[in-house]
PDB file of N, CA and C in Angstrom:
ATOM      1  N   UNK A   1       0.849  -1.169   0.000  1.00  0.00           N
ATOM      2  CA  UNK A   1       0.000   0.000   0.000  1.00  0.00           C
ATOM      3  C   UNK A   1       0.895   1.231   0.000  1.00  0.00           C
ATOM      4  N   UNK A   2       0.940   2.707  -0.998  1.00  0.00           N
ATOM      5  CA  UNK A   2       1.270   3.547  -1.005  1.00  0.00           C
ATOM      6  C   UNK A   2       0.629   4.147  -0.033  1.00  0.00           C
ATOM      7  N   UNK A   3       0.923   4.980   0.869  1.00  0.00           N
ATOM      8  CA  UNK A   3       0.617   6.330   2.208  1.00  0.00           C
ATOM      9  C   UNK A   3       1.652   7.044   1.993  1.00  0.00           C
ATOM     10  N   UNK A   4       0.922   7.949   1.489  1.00  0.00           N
ATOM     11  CA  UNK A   4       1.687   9.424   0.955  1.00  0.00           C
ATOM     12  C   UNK A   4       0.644  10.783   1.350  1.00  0.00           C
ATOM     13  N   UNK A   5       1.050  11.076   2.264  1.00  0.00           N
ATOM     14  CA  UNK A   5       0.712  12.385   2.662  1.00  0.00           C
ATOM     15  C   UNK A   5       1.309  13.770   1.976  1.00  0.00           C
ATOM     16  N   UNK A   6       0.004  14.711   2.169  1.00  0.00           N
ATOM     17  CA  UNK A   6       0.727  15.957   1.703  1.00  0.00           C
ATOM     18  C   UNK A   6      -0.004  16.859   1.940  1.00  0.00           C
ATOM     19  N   UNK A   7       0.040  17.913   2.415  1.00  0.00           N
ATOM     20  CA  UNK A   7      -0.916  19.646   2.522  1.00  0.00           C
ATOM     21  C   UNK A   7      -0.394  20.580   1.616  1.00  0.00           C
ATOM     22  N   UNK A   8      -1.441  21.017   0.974  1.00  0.00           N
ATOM     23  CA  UNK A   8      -2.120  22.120   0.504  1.00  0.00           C
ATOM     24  C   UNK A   8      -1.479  23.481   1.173  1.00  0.00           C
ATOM     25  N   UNK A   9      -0.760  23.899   0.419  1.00  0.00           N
ATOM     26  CA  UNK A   9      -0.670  25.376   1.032  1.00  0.00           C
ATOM     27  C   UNK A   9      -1.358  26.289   0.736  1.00  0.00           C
ATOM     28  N   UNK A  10      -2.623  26.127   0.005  1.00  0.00           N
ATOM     29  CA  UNK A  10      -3.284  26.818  -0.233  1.00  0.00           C
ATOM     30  C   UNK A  10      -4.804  26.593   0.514  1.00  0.00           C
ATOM     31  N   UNK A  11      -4.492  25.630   1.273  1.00  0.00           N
ATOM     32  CA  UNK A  11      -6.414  25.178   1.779  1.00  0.00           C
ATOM     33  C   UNK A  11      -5.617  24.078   3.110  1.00  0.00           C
ATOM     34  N   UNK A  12      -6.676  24.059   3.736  1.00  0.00           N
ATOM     35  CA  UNK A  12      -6.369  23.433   4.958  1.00  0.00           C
ATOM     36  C   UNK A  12      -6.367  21.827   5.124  1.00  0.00           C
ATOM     37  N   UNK A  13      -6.372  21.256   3.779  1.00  0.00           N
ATOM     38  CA  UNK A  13      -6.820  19.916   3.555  1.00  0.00           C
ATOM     39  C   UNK A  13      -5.400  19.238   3.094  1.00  0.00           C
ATOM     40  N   UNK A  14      -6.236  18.058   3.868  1.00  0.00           N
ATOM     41  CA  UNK A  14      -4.598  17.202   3.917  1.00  0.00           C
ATOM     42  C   UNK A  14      -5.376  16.110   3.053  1.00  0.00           C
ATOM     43  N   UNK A  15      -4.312  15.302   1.455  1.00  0.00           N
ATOM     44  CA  UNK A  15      -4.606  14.429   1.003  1.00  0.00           C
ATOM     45  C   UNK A  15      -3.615  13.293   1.474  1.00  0.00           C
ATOM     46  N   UNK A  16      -4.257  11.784   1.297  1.00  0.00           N
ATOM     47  CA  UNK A  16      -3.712  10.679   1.494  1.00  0.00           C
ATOM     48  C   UNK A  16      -3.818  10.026   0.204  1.00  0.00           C
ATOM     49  N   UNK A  17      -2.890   9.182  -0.353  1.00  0.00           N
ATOM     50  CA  UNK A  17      -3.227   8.518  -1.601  1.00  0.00           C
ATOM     51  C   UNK A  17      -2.911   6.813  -0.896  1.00  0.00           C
ATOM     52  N   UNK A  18      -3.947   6.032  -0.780  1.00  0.00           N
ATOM     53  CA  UNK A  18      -3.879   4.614  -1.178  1.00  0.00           C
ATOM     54  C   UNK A  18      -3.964   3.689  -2.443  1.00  0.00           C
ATOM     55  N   UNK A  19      -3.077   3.357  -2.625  1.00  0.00           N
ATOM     56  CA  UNK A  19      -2.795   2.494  -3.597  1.00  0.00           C
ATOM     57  C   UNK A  19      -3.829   3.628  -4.748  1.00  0.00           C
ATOM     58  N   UNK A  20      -4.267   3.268  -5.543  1.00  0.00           N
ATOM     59  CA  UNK A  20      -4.850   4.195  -6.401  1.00  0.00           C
ATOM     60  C   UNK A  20      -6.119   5.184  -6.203  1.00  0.00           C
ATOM     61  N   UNK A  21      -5.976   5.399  -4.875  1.00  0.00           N
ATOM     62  CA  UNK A  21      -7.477   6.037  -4.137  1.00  0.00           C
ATOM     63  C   UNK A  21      -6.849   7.028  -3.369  1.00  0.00           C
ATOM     64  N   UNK A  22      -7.450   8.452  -3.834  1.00  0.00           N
ATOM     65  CA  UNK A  22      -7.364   9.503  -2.838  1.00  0.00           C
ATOM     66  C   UNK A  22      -8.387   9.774  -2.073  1.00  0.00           C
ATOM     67  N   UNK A  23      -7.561  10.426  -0.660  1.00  0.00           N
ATOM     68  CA  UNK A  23      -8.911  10.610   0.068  1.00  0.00           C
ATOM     69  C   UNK A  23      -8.380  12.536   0.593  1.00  0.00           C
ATOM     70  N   UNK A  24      -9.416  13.087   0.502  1.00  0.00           N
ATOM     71  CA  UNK A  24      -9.004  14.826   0.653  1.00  0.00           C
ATOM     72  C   UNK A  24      -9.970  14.995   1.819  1.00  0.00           C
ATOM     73  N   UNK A  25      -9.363  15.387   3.053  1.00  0.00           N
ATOM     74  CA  UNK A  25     -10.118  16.344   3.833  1.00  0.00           C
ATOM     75  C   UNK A  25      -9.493  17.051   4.643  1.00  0.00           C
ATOM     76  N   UNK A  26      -9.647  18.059   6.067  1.00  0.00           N
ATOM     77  CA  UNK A  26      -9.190  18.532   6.577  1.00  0.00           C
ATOM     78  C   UNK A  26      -8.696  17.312   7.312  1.00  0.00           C
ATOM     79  N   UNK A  27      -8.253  18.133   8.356  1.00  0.00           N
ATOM     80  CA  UNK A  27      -6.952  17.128   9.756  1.00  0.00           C
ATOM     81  C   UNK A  27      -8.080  16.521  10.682  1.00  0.00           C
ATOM     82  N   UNK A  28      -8.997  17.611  10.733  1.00  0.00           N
ATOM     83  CA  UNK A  28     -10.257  17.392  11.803  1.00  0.00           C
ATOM     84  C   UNK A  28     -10.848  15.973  11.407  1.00  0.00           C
ATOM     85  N   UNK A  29     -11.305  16.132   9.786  1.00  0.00           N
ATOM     86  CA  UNK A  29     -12.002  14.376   9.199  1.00  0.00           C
ATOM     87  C   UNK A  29     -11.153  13.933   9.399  1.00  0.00           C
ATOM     88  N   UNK A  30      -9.562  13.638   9.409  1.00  0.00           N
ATOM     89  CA  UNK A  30      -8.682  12.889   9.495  1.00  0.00           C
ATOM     90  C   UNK A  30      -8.998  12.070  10.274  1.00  0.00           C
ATOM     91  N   UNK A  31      -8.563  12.773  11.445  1.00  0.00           N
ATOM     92  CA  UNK A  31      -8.815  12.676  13.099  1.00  0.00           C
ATOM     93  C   UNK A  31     -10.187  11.974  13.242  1.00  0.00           C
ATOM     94  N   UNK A  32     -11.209  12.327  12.968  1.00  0.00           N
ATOM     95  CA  UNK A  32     -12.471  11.543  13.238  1.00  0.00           C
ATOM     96  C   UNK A  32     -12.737   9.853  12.409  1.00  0.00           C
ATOM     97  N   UNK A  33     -11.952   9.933  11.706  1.00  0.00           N
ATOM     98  CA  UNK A  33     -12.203   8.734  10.845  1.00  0.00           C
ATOM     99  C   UNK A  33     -10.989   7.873  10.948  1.00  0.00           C
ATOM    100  N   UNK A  34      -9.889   7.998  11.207  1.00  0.00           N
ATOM    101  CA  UNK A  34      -8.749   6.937  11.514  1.00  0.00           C
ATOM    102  C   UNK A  34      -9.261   6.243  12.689  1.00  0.00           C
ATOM    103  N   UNK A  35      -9.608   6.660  13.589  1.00  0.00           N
ATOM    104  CA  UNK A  35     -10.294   5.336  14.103  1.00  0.00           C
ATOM    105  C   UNK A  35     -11.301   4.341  13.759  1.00  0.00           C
ATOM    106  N   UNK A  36     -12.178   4.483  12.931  1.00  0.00           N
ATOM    107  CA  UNK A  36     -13.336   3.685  12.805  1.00  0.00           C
ATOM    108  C   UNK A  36     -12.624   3.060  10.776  1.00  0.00           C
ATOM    109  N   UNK A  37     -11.878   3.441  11.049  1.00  0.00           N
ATOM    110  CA  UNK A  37     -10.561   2.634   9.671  1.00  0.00           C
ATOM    111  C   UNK A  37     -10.090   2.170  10.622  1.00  0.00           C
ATOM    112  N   UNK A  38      -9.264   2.293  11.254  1.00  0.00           N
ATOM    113  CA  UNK A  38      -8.299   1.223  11.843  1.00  0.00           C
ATOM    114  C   UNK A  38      -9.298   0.310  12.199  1.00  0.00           C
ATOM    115  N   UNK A  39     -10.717   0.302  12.619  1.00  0.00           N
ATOM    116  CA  UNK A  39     -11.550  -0.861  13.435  1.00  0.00           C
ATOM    117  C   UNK A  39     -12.380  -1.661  12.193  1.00  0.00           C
ATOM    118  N   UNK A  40     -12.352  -1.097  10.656  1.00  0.00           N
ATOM    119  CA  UNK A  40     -12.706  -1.365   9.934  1.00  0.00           C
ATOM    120  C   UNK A  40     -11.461  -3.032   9.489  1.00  0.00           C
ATOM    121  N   UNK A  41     -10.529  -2.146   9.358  1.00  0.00           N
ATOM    122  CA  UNK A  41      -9.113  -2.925   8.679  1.00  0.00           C
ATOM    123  C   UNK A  41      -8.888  -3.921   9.728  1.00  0.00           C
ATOM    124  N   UNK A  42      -8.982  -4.019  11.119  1.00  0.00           N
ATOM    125  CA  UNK A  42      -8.660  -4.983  12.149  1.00  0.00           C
ATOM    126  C   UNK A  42     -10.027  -5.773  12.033  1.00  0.00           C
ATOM    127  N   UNK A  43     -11.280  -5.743  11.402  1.00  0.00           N
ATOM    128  CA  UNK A  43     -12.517  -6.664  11.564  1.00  0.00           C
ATOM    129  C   UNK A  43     -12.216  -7.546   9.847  1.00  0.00           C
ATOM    130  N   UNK A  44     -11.699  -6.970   9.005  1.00  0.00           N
ATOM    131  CA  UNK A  44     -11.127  -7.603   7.899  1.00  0.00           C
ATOM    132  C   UNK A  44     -10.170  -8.546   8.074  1.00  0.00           C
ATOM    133  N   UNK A  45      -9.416  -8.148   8.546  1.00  0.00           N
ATOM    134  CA  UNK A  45      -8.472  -8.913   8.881  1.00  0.00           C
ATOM    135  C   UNK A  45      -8.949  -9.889   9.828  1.00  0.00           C
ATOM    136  N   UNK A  46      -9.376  -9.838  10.702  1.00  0.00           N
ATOM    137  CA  UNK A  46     -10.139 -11.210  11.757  1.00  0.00           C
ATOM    138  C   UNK A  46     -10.719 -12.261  10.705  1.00  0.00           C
ATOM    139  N   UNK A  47     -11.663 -11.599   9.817  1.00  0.00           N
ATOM    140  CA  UNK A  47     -12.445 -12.755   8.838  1.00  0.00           C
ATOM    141  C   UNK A  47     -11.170 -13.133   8.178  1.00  0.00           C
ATOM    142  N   UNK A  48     -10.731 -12.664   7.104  1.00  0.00           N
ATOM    143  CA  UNK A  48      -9.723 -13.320   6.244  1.00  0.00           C
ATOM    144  C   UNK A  48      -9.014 -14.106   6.912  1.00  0.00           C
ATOM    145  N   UNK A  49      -8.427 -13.878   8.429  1.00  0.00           N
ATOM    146  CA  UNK A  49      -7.716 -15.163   9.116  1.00  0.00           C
ATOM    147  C   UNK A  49      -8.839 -16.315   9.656  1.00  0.00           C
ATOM    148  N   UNK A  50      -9.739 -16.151   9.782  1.00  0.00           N
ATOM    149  CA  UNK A  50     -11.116 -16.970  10.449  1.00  0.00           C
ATOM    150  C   UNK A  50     -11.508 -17.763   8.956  1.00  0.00           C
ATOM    151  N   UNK A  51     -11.254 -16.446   7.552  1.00  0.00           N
ATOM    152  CA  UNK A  51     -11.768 -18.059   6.669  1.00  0.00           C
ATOM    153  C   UNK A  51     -10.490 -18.588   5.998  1.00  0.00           C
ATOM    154  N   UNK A  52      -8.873 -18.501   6.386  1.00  0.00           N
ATOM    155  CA  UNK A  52      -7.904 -18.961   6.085  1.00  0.00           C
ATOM    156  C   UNK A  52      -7.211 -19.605   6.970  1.00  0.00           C
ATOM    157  N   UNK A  53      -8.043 -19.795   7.735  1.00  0.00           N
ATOM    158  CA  UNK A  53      -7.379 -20.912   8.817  1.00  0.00           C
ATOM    159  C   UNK A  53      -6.888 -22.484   8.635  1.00  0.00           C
ATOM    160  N   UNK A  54      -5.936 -22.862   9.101  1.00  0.00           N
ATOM    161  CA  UNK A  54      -5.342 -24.054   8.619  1.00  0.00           C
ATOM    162  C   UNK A  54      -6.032 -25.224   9.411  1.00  0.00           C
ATOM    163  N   UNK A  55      -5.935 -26.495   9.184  1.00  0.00           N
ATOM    164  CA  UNK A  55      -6.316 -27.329   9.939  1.00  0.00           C
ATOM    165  C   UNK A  55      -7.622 -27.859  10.462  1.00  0.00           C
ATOM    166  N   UNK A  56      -8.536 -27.447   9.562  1.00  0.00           N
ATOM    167  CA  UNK A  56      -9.979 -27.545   9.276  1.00  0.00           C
ATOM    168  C   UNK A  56     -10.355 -26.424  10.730  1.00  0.00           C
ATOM    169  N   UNK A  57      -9.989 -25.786  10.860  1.00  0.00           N
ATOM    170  CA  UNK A  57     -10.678 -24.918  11.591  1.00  0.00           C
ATOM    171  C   UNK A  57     -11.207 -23.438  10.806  1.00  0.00           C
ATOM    172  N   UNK A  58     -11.445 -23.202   9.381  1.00  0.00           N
ATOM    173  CA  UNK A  58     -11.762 -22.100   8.993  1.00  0.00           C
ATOM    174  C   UNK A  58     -13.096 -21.877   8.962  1.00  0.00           C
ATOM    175  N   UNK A  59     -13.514 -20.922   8.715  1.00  0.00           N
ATOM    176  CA  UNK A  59     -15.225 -20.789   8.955  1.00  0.00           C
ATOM    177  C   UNK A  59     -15.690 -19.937   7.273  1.00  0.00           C
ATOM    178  N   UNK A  60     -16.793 -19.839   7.568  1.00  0.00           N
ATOM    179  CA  UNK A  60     -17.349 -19.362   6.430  1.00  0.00           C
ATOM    180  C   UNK A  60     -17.838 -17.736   7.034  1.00  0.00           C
ATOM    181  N   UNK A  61     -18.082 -16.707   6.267  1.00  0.00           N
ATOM    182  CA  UNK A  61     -18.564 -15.595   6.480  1.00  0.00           C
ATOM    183  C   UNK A  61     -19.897 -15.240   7.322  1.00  0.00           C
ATOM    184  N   UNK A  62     -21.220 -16.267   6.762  1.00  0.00           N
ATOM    185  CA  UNK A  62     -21.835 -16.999   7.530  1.00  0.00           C
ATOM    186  C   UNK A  62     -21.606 -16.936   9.167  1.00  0.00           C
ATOM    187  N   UNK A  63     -20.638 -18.183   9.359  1.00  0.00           N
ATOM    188  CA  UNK A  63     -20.422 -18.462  10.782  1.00  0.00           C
ATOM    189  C   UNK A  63     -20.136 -17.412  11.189  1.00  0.00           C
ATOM    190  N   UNK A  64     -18.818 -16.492  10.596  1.00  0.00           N
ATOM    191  CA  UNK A  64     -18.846 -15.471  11.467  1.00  0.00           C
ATOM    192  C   UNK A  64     -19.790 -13.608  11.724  1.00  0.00           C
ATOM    193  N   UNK A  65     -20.949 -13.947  11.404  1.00  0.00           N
ATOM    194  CA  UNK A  65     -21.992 -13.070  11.166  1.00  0.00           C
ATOM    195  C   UNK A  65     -23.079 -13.324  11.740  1.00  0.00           C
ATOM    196  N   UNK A  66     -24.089 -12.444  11.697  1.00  0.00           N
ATOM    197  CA  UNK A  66     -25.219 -12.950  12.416  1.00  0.00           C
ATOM    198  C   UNK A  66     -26.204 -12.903  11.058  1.00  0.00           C
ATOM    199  N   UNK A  67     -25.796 -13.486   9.914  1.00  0.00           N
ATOM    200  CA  UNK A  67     -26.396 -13.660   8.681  1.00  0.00           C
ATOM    201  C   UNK A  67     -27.608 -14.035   8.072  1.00  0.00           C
ATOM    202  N   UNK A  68     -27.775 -15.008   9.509  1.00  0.00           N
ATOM    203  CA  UNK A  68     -29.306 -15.641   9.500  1.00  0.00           C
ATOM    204  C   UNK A  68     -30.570 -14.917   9.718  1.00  0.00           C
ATOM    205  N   UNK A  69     -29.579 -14.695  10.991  1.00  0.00           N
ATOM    206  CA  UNK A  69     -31.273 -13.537  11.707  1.00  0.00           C
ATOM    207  C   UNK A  69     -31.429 -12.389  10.807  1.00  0.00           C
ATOM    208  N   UNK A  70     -30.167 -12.340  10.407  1.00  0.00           N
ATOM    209  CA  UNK A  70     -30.308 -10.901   9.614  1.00  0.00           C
ATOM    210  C   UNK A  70     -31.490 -11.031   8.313  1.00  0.00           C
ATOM    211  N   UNK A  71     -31.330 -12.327   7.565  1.00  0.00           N
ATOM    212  CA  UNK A  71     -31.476 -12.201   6.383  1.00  0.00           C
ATOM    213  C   UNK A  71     -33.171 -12.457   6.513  1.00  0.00           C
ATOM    214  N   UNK A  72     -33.383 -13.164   8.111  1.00  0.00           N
ATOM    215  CA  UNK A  72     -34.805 -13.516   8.377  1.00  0.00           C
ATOM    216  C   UNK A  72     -35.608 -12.434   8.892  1.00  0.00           C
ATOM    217  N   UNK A  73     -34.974 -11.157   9.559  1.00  0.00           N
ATOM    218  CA  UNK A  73     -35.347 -10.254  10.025  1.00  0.00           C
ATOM    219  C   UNK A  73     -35.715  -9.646   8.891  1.00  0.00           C
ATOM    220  N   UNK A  74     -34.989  -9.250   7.573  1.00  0.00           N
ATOM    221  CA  UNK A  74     -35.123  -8.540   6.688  1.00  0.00           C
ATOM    222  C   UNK A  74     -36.619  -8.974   5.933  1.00  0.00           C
ATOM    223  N   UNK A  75     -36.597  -9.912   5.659  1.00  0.00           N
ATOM    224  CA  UNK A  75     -37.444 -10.921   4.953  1.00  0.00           C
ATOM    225  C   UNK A  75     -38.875 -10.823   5.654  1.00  0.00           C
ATOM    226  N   UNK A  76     -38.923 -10.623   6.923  1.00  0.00           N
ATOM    227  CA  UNK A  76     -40.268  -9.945   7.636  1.00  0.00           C
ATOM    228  C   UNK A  76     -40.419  -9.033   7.364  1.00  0.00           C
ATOM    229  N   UNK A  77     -39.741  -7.768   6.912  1.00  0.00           N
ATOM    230  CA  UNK A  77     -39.408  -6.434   6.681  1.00  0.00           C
ATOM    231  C   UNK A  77     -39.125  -5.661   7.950  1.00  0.00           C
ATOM    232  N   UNK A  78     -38.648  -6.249   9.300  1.00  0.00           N
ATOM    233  CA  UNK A  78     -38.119  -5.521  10.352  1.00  0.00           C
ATOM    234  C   UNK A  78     -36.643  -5.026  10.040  1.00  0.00           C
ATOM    235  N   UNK A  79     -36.824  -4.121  10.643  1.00  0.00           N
ATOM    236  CA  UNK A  79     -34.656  -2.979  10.875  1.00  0.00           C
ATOM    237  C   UNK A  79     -33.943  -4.308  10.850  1.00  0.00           C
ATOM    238  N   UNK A  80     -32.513  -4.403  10.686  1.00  0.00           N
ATOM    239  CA  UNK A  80     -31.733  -5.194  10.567  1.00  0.00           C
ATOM    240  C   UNK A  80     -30.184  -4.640  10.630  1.00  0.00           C
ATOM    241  N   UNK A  81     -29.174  -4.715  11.445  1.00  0.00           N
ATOM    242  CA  UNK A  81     -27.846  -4.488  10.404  1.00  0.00           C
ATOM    243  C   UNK A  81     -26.842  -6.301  10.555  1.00  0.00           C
ATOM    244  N   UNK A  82     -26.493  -6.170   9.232  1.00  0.00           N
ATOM    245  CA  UNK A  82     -25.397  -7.482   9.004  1.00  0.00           C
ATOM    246  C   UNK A  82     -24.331  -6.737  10.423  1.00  0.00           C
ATOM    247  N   UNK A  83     -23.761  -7.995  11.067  1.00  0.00           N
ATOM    248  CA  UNK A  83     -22.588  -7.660  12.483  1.00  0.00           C
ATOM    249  C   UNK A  83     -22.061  -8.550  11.731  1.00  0.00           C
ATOM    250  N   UNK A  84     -20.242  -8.341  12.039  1.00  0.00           N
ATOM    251  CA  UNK A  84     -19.755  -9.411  12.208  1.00  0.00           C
ATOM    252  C   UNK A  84     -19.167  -9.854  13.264  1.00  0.00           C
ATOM    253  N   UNK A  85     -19.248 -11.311  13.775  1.00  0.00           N
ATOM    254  CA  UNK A  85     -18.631 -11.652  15.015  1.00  0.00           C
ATOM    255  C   UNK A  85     -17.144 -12.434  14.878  1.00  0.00           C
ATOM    256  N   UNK A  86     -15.840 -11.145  15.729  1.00  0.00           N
ATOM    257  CA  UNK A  86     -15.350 -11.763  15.302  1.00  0.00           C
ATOM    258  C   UNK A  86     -14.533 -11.013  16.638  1.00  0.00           C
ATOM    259  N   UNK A  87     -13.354 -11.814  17.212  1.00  0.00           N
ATOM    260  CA  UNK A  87     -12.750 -11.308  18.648  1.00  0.00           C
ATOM    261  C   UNK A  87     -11.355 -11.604  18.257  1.00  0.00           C
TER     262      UNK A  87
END
């Protein structure tokens, strides 16, 4: 992954470039959103090791979700959000 930072001397906005994706905002969005990325990228990473697990212990996306209720909740037409369970 490219992380390349840089500011604007003309505006208060700081860009990041990932791999072929920019993202432009001030320091403030910065600040508010690197956390709930970092908790994004650490719940990715849990599944991809949960369905690449060696030794017949891997799971399916499924197992680690609450996929069922979800998809049965929806299907009544009650609120719903997909979770994933993963520690």
């Amino acid at each position: 992954m490219v992380d390349t930072a840089f500011g604007n001397p003309h505006t208060s906005n700081i860009a990041r470039l990932f791999e072929n994706n920019y993202l432009v905002g001030s320091a403030a969005v910065f600040e508010e959103i690197f956390p709930l990325a970092q908790q994004i990228q650490e719940t990715e990473r849990k599944l991809l090791d949960g369905i690449t697990a060696a030794g017949g212990s891997s799971k399916t996306i499924a197992d680690m979700s609450n996929s069922d209720e979800h998809i049965l909740e929806r299907q009544k037409g009650s609120p719903s959000t997909l979770q994933f369970r993963v520690s």
